[in-house]
C-alpha atoms as a PDB file:
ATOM      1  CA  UNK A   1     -21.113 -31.574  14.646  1.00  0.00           C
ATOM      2  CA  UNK A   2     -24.703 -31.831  14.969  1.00  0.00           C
ATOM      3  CA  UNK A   3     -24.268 -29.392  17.994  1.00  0.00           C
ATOM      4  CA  UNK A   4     -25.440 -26.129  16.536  1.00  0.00           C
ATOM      5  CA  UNK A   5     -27.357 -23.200  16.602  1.00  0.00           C
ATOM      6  CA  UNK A   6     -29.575 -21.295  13.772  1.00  0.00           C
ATOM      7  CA  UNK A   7     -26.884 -18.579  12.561  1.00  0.00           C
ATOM      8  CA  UNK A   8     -29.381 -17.200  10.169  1.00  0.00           C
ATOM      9  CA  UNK A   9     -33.183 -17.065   9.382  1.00  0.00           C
ATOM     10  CA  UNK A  10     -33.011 -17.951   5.639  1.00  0.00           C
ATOM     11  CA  UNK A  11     -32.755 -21.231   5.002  1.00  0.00           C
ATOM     12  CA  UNK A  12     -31.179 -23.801   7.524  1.00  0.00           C
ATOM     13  CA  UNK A  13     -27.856 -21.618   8.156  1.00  0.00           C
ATOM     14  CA  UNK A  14     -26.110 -22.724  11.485  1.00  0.00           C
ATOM     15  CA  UNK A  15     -22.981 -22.535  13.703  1.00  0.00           C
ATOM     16  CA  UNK A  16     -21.354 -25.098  14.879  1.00  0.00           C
ATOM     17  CA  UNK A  17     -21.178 -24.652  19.056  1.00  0.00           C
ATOM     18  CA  UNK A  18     -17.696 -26.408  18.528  1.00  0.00           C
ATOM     19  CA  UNK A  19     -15.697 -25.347  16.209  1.00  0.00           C
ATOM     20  CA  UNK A  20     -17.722 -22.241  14.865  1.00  0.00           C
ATOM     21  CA  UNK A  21     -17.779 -22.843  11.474  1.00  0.00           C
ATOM     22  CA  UNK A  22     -20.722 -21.618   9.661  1.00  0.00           C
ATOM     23  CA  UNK A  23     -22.580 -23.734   7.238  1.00  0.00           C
ATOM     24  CA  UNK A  24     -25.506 -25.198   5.670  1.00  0.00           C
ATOM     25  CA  UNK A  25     -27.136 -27.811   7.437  1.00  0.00           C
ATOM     26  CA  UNK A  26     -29.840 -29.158   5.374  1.00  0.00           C
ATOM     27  CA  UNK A  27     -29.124 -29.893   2.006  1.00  0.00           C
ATOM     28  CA  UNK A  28     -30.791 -31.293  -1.561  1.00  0.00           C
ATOM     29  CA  UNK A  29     -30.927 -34.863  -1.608  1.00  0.00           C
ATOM     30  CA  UNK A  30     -27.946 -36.013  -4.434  1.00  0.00           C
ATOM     31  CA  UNK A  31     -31.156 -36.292  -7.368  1.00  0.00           C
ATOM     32  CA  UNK A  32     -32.358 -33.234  -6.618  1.00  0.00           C
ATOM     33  CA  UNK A  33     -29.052 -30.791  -6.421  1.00  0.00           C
ATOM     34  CA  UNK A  34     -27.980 -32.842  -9.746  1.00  0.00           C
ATOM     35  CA  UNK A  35     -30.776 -31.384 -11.809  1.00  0.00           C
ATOM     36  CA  UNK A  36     -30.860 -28.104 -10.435  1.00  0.00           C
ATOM     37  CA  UNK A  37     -27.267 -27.849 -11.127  1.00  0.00           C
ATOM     38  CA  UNK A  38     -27.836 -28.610 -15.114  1.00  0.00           C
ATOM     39  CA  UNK A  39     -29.681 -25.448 -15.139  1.00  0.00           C
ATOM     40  CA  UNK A  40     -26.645 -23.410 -13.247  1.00  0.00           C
ATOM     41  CA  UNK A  41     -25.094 -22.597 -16.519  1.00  0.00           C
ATOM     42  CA  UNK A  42     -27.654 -21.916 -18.618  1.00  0.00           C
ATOM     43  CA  UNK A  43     -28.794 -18.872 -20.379  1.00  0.00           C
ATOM     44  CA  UNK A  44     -26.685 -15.444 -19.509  1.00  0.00           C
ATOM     45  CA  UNK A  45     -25.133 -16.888 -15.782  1.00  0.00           C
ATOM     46  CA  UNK A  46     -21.821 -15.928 -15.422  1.00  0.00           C
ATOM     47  CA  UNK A  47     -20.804 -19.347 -15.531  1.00  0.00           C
ATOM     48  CA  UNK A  48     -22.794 -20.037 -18.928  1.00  0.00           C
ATOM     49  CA  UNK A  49     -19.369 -21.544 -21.206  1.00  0.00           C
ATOM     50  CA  UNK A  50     -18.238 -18.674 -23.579  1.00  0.00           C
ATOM     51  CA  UNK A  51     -19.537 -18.138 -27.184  1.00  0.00           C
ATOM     52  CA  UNK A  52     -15.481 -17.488 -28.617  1.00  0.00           C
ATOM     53  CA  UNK A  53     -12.112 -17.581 -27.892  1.00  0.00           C
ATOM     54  CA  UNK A  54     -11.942 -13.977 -27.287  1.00  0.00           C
ATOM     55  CA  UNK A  55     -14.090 -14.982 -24.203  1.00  0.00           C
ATOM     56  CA  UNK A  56     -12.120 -18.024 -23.272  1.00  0.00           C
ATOM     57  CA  UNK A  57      -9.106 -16.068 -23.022  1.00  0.00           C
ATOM     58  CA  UNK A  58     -10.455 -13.096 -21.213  1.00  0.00           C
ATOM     59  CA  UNK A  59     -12.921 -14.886 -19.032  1.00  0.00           C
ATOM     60  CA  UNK A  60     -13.057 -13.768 -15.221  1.00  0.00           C
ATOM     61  CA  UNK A  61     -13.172 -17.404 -14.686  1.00  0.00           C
ATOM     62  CA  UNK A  62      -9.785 -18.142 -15.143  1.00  0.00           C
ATOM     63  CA  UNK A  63      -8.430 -16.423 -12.204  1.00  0.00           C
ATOM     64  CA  UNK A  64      -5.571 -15.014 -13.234  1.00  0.00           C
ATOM     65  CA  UNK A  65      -4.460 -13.247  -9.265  1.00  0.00           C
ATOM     66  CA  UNK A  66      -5.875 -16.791  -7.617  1.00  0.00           C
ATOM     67  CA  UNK A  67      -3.369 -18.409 -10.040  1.00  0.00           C
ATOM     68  CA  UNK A  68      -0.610 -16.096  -9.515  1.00  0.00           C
ATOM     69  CA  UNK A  69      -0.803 -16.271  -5.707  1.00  0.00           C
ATOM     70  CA  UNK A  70      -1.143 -20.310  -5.705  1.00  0.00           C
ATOM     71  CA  UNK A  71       2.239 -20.384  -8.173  1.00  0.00           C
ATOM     72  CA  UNK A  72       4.299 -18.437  -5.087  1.00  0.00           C
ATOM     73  CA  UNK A  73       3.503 -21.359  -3.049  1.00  0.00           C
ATOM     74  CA  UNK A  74       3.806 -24.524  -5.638  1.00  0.00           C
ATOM     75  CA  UNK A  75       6.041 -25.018  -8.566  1.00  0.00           C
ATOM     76  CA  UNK A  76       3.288 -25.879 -11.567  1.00  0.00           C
ATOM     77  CA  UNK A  77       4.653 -29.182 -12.039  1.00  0.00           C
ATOM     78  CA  UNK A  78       1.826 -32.177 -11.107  1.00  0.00           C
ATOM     79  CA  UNK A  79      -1.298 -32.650 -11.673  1.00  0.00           C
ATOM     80  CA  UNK A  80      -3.529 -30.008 -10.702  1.00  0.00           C
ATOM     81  CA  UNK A  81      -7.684 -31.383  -9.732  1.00  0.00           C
ATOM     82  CA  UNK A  82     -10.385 -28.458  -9.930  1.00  0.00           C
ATOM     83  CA  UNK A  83     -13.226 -29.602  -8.160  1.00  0.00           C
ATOM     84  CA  UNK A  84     -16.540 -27.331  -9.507  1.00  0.00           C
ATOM     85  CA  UNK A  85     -14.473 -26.611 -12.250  1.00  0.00           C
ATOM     86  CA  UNK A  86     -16.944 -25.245 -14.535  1.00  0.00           C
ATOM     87  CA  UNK A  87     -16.199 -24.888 -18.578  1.00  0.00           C
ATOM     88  CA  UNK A  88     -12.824 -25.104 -17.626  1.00  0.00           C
ATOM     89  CA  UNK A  89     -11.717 -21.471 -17.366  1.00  0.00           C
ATOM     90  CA  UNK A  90      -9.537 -22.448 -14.716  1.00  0.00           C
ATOM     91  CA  UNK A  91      -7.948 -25.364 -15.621  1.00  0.00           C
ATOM     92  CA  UNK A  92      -7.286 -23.790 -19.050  1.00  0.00           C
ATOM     93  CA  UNK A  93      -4.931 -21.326 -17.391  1.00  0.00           C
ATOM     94  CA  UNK A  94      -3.505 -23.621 -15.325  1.00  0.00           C
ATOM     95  CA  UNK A  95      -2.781 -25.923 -17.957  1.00  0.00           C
ATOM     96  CA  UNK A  96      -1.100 -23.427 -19.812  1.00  0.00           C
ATOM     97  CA  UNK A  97       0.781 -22.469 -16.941  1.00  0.00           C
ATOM     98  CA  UNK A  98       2.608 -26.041 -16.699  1.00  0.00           C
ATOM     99  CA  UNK A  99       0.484 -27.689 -14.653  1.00  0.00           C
ATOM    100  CA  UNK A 100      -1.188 -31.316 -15.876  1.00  0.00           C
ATOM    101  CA  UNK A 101      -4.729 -30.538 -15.049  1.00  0.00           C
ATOM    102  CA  UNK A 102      -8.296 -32.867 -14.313  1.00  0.00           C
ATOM    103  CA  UNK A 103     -11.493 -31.444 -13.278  1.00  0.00           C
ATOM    104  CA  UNK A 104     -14.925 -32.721 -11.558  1.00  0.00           C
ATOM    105  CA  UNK A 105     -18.457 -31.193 -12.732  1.00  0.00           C
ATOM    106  CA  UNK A 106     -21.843 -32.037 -12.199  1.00  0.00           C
ATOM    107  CA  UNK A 107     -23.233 -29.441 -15.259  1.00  0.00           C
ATOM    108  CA  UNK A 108     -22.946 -31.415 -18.282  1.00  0.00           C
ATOM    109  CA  UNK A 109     -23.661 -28.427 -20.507  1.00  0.00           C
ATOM    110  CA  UNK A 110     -20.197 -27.329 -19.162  1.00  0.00           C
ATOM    111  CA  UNK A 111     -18.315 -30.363 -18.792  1.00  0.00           C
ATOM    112  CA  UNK A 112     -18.636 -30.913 -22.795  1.00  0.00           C
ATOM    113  CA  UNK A 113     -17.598 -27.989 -23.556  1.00  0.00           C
ATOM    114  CA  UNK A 114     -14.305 -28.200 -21.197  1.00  0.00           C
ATOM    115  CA  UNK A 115     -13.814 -31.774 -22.361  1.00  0.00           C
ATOM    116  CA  UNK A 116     -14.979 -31.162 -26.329  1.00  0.00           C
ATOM    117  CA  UNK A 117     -14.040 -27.290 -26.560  1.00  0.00           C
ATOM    118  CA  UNK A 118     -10.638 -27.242 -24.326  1.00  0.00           C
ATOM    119  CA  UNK A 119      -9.346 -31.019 -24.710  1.00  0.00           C
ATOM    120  CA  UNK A 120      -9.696 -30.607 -21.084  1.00  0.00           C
ATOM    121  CA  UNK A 121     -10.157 -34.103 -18.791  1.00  0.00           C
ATOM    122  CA  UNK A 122     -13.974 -33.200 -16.695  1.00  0.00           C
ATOM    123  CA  UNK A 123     -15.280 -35.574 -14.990  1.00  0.00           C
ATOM    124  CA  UNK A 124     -18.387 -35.856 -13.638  1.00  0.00           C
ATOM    125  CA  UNK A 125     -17.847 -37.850 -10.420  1.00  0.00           C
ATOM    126  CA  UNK A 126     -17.537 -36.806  -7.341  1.00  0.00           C
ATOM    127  CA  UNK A 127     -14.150 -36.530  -5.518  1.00  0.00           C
ATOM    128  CA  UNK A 128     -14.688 -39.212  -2.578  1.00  0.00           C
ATOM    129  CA  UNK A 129     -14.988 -41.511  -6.376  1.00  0.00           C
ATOM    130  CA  UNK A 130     -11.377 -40.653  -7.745  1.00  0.00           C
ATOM    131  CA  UNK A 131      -9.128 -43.664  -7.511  1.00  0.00           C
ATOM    132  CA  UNK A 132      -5.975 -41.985  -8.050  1.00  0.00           C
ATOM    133  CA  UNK A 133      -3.301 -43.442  -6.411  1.00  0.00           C
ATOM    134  CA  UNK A 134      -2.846 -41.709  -2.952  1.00  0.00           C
ATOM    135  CA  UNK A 135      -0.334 -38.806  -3.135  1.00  0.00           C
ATOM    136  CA  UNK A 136      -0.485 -38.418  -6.665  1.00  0.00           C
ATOM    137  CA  UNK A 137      -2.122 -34.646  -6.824  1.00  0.00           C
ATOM    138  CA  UNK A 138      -0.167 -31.726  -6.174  1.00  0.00           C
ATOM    139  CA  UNK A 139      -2.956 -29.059  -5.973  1.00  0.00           C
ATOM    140  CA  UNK A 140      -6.329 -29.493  -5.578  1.00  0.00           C
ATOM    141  CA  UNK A 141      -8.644 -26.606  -6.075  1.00  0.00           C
ATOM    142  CA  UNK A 142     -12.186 -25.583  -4.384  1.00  0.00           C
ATOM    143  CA  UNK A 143     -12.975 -22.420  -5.948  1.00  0.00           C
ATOM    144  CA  UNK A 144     -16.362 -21.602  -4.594  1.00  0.00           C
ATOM    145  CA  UNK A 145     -17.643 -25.114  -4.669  1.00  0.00           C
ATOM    146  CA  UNK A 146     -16.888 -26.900  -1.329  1.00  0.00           C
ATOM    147  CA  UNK A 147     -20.350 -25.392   0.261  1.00  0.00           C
ATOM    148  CA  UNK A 148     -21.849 -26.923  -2.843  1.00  0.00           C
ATOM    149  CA  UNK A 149     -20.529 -30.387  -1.704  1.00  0.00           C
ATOM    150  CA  UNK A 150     -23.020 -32.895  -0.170  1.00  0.00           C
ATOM    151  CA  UNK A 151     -20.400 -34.198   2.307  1.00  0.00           C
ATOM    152  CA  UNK A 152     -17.555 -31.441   2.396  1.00  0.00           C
ATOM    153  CA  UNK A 153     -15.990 -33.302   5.277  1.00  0.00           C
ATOM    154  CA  UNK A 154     -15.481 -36.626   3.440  1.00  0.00           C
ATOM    155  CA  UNK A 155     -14.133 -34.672   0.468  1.00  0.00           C
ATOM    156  CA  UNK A 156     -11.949 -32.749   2.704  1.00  0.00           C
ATOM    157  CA  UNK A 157     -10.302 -36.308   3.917  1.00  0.00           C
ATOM    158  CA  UNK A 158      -9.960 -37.529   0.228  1.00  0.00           C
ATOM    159  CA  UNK A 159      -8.678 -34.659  -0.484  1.00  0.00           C
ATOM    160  CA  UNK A 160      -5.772 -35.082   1.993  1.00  0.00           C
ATOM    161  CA  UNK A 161      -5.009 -38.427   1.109  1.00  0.00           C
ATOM    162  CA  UNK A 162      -4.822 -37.515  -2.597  1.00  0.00           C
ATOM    163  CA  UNK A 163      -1.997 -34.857  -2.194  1.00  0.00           C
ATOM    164  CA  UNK A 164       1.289 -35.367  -2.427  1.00  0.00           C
ATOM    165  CA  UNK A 165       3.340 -34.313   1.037  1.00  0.00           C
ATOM    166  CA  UNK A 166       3.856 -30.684   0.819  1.00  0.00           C
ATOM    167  CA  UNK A 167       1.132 -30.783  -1.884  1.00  0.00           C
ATOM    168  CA  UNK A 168      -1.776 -27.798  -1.187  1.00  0.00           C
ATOM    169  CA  UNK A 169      -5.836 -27.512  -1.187  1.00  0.00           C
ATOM    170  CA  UNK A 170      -6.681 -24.069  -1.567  1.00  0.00           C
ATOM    171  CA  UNK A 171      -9.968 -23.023  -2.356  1.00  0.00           C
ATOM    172  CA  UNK A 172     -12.341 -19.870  -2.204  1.00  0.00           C
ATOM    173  CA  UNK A 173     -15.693 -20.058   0.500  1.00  0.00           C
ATOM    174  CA  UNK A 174     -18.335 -17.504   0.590  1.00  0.00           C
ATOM    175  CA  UNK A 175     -17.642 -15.098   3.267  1.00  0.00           C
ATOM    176  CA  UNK A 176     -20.839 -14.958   5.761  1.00  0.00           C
ATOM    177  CA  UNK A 177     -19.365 -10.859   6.909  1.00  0.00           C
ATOM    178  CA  UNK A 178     -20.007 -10.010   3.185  1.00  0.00           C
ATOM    179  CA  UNK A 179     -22.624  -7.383   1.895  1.00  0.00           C
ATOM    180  CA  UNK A 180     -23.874 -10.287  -0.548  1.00  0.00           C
ATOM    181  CA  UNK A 181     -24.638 -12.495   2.459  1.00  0.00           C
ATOM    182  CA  UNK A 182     -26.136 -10.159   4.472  1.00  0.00           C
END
């Protein structure tokens, strides 16, 4: 809704008078978030893809207890989309876990490594540009990128249409309570 009042003094951080959800309301224009995010994971960010395979396999990234919680609801049978999936920590695990697995990138430093490094499938499209066949996903992922997303609503919707009934979108959001966003 456009109904919504400043929530915070940095940057354009509102709340919606509706629904009270908390977000971003002015965002990069598509050119401009595109090449700041091909600097995202460069240098020593935590998100920088890993020098070994010692680091591969013992990466924070792969999520090991977000994994773990996600297989007591879902069998890991399907295909599995990570959307800001990264080097492909994620989908790694999750691949080895029994799950067929695609992900969607915008940092092509990271999506070669997932796609020459792994043998994982990265993409970088956004989701709303995924013609799978409706209902083929069983899991799609958001792991700290859906406030990244220029039109979160619209990828929300695909997102629903993609799934499989009784398939699940789970995802991790910043939390606006937390000492880091204070």
């Amino acid at each position: 809704s456009a109904e919504a009042d400043r929530f915070r003094t940095v940057a354009d951080i509102v709340k919606c008078n509706i629904c009270g959800i908390i977000y971003l309301r002015s965002r990069l224009n598509q050119s401009t978030q595109f090449a700041l995010y091909q600097k995202y994971a460069g240098g020593n960010s935590h998100i920088s893809p890993p020098s070994g395979t010692d680091e591969i396999a013992s990466s924070p990234l792969r999520r090991d207890e977000f994994l773990d919680e996600l297989l007591e609801f879902v069998k890991p049978a399907g295909k599995l989309l990570d959307i800001g999936c990264g080097w492909g920590a994620f989908l790694d695990n999750a691949s080895s876990r029994g799950f067929e697995v695609m992900g969607l990138e915008v940092t092509q430093n990271t999506i070669d490594y997932a796609n020459n490094i792994l043998g994982l499938d990265v993409y970088n499209k956004a989701i709303t540009d995924i013609d799978d066949k409706p209902g083929s996903l069983s899991v799609i992922t958001m792991i700290h990128s859906l406030e990244h997303l220029p039109a979160p609503k619209q990828a929300i919707d695909k997102s629903y249409e993609l799934l499989r009934p009784g398939g699940m979108l789970c995802g991790i959001v910043p939390n606006i309570a937390s000492f880091a966003s204070e």
